[in-house]
Protein backbone atom coordinates (compact mmCIF):
# COMPACT_ATOMS: atom_id res chain seq x y z
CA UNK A 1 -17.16 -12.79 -26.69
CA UNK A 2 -14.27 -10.00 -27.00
CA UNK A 3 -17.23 -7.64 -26.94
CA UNK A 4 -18.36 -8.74 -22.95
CA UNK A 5 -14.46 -8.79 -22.16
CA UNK A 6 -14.32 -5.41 -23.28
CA UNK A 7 -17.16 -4.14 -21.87
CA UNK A 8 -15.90 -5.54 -18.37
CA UNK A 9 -12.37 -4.23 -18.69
CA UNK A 10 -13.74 -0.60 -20.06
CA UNK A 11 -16.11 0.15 -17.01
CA UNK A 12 -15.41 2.63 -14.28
CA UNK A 13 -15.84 -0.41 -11.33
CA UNK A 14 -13.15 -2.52 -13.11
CA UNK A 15 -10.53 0.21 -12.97
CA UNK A 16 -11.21 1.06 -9.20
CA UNK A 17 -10.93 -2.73 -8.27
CA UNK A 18 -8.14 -3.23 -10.77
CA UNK A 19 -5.74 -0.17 -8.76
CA UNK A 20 -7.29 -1.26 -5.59
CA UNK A 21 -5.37 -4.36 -6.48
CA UNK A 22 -2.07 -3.07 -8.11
CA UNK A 23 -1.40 -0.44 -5.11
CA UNK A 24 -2.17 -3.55 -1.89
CA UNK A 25 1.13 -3.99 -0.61
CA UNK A 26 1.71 0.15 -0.60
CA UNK A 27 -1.17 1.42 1.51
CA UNK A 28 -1.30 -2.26 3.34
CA UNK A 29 2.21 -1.52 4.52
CA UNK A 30 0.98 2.30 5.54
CA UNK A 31 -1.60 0.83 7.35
CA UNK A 32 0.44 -2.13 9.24
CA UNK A 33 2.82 0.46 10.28
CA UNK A 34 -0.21 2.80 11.43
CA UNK A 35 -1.80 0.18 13.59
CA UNK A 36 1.29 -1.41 14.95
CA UNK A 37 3.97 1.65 15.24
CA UNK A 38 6.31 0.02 17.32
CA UNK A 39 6.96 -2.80 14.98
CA UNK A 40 7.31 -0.41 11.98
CA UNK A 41 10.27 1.22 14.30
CA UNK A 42 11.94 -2.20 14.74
CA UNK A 43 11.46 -2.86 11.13
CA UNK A 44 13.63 0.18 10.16
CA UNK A 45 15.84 0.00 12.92
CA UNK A 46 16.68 -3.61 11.62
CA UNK A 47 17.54 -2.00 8.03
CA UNK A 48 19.24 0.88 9.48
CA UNK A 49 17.53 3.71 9.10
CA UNK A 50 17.63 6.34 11.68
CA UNK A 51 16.07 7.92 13.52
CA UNK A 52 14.02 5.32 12.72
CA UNK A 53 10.70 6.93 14.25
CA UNK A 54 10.96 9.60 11.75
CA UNK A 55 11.39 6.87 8.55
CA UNK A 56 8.03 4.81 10.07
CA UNK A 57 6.13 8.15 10.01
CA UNK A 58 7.14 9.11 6.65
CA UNK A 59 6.03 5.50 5.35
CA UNK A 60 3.01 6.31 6.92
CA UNK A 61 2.37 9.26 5.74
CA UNK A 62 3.62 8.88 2.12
C-alpha cells in the first residue's frame, strides 16, 4: 500500500493540484479584487490604507 501512496504523492499532477490548493486564497483574492475593483477599494479604505486605489492594484498585481 505505501508503494500506491507514494506513487500518487511523487507524480508531476499531484504537485500542480497540491499548490493549486495551498496558494487559493492568494490569487482568489487577486482575482476578486480584479473583477470587482470597487469593492477591493472599500476593502482597503476600511483598513486604512491610502490611497487606497494604489494598495487594490498592487494586490492585484502582486
Amino acid at each position: 500500500m505505501p508503494s500506491l501512496i507514494d506513487s500518487i504523492v511523487g507524480s508531476r499532477p499531484f504537485g500542480y493540484l497540491a499548490r493549486a490548493i495551498l496558494t487559493y486564497m492568494f490569487w482568489a483574492s487577486g482575482l476578486a479584487k480584479l473583477i470587482d475593483f470597487n469593492a477591493g477599494v472599500a476593502e482597503m479604505s476600511h483598513f486604512g490604507l491610502e490611497p487606497a486605489p494604489l494598495f487594490n492594484t498592487a494586490v492585484i498585481v502582486t
